[in-house]
C-alpha atoms as a PDB file:
ATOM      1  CA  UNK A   1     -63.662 -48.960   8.959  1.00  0.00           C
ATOM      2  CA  UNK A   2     -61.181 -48.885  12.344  1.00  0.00           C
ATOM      3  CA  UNK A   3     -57.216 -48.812  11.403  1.00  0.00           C
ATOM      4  CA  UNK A   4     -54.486 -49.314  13.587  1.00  0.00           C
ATOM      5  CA  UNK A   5     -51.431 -47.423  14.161  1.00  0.00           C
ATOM      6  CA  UNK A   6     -48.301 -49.202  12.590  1.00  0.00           C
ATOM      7  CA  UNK A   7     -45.693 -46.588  12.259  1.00  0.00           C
ATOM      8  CA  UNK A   8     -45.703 -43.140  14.489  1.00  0.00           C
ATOM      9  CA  UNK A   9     -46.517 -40.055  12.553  1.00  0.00           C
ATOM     10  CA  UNK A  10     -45.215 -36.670  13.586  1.00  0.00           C
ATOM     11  CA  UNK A  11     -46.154 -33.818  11.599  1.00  0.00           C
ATOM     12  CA  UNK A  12     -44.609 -30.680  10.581  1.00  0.00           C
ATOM     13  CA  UNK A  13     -47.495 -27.921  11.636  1.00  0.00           C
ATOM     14  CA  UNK A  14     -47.716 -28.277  15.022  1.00  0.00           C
ATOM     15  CA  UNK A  15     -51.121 -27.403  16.509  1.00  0.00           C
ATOM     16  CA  UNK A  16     -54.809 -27.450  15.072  1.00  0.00           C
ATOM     17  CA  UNK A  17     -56.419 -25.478  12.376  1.00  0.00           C
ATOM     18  CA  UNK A  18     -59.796 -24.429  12.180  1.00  0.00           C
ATOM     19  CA  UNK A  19     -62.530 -25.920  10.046  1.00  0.00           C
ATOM     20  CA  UNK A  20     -63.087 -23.278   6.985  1.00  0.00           C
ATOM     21  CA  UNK A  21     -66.280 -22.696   5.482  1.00  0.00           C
ATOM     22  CA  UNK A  22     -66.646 -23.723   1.894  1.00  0.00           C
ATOM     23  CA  UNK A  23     -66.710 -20.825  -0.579  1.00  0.00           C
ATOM     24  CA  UNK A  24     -63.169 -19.530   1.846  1.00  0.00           C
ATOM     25  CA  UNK A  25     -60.740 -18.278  -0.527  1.00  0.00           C
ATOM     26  CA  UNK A  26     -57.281 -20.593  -1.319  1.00  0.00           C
ATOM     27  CA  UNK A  27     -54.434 -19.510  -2.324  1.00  0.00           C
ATOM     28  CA  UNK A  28     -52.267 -22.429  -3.399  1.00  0.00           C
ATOM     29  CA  UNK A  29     -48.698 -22.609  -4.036  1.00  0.00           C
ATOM     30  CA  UNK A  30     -46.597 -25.793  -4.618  1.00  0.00           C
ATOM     31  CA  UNK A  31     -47.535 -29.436  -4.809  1.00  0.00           C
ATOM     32  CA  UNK A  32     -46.445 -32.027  -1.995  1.00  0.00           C
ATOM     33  CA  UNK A  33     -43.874 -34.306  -3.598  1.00  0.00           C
ATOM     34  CA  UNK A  34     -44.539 -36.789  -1.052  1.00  0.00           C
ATOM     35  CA  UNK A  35     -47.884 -36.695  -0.746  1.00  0.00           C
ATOM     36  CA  UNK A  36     -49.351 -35.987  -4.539  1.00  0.00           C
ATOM     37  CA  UNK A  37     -52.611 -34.577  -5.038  1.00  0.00           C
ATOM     38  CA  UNK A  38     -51.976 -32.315  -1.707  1.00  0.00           C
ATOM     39  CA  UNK A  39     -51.072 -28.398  -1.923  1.00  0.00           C
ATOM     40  CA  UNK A  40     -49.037 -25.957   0.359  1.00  0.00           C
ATOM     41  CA  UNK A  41     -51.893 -23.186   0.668  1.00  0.00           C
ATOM     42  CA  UNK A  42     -52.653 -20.559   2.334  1.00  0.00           C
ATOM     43  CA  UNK A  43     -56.456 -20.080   3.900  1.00  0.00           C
ATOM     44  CA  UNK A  44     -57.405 -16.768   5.993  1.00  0.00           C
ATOM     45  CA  UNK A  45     -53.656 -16.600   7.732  1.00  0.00           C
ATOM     46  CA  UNK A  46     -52.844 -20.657   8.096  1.00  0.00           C
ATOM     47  CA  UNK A  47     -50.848 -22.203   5.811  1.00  0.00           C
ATOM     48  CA  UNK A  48     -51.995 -26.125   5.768  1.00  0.00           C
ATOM     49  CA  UNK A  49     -52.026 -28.256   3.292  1.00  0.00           C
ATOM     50  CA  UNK A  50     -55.049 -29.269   1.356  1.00  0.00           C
ATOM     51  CA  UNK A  51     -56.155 -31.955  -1.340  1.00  0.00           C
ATOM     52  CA  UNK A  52     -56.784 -29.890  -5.074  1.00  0.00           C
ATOM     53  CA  UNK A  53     -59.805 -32.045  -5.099  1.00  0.00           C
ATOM     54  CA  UNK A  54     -61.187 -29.749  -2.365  1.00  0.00           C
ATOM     55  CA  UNK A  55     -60.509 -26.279  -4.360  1.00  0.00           C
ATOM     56  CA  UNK A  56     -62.279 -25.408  -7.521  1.00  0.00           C
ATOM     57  CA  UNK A  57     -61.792 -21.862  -8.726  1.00  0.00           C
ATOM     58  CA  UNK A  58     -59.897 -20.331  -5.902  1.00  0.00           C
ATOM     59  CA  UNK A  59     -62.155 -21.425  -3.348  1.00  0.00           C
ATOM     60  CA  UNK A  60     -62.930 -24.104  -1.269  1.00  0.00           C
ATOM     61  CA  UNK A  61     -65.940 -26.914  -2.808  1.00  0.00           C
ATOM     62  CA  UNK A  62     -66.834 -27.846   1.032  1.00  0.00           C
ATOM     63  CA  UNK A  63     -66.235 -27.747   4.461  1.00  0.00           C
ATOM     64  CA  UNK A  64     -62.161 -28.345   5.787  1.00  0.00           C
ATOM     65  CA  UNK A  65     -60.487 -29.123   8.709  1.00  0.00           C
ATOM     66  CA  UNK A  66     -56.841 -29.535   7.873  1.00  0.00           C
ATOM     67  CA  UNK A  67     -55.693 -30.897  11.156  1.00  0.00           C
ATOM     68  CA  UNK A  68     -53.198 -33.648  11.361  1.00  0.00           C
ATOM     69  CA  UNK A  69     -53.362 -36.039  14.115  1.00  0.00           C
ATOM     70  CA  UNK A  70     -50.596 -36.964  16.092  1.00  0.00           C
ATOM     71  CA  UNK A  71     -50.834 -40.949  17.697  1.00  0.00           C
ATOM     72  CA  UNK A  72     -49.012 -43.390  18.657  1.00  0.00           C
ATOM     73  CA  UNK A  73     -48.290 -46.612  17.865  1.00  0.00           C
ATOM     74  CA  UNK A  74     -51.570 -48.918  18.251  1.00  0.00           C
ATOM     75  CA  UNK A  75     -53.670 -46.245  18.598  1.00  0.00           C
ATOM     76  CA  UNK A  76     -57.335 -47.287  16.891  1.00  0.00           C
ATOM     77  CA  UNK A  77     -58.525 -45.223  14.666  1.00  0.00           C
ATOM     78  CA  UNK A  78     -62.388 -45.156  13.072  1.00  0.00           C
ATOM     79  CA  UNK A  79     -61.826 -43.843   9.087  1.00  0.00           C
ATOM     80  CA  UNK A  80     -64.597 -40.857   7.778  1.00  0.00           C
ATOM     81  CA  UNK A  81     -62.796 -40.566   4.537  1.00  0.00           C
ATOM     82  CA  UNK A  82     -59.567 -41.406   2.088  1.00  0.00           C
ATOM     83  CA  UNK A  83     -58.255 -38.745   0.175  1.00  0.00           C
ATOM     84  CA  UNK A  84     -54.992 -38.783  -1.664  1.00  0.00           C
ATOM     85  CA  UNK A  85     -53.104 -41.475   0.380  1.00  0.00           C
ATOM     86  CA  UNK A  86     -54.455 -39.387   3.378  1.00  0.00           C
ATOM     87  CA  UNK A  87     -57.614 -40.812   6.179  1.00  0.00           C
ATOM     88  CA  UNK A  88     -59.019 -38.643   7.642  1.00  0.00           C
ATOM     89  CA  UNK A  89     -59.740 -40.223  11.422  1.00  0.00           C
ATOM     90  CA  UNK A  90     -61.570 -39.533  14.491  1.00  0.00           C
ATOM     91  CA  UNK A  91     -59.737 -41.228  17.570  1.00  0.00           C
ATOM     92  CA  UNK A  92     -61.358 -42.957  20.953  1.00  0.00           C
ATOM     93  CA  UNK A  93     -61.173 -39.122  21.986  1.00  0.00           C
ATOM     94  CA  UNK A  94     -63.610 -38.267  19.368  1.00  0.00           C
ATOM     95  CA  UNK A  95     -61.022 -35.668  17.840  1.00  0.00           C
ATOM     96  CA  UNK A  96     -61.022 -35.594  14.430  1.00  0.00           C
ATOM     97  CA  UNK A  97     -58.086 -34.907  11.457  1.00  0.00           C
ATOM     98  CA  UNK A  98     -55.812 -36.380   9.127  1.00  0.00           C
ATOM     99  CA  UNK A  99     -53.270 -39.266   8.899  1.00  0.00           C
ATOM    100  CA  UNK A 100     -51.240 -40.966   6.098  1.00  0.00           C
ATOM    101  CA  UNK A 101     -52.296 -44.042   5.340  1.00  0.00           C
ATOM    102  CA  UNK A 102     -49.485 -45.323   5.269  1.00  0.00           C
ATOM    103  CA  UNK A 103     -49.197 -45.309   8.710  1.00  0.00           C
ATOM    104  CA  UNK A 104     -51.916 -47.627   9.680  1.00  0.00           C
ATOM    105  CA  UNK A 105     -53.231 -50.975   8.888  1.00  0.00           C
ATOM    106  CA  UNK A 106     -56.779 -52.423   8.937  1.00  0.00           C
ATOM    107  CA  UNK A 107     -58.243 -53.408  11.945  1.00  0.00           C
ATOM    108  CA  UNK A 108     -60.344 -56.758  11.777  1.00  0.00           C
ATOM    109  CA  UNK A 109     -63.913 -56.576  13.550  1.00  0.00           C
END
């Protein structure tokens, strides 16, 4: 499914993140009122966010990259995955991460 950029989104961790492993230890610590379902955590030294649904006993259930992409407005966007009111997106770059969906709209084919 391809989405289009609607509304800018500029995130507060600047930068990317690794992917971690899963079985990587999380330590989580408050829910996102904005965003529910997502946690403040902490993984090896970075402090992203990440969905609870991804975190069974401490430790991660698979694979995570927890970097947000920053686009602009019309950007086109093809959609791996919806998680928590969150895509996440690989752009005409072929970088991959994560965007609120309410920032985008569907793109016809």
């Amino acid at each position: 499914m391809k989405v289009k950029i609607v509304r800018p989104y500029r995130w507060e961790h600047p930068g990317e993140f690794p992917t971690f492993e899963k079985g990587t230890p999380v330590s989580l610590d408050k829910e996102d009122t904005d965003f529910l379902g997502w946690y403040a955590c902490e993984i090896l030294g970075h402090n992203p966010y990440v969905p609870i649904t991804f975190v069974s006993d401490g430790k991660l259930t698979r694979d995570y990259n927890p970097t947000e992409l920053i686009q602009e407005l019309g950007d086109i966007l093809e959609v791996q995955e919806i998680v928590n009111a969150w895509l996440f997106v690989t752009n005409d770059a072929g970088i991959t991460g994560w965007i609120p969906a309410e920032c985008v709209a569907s793109v016809k084919n």
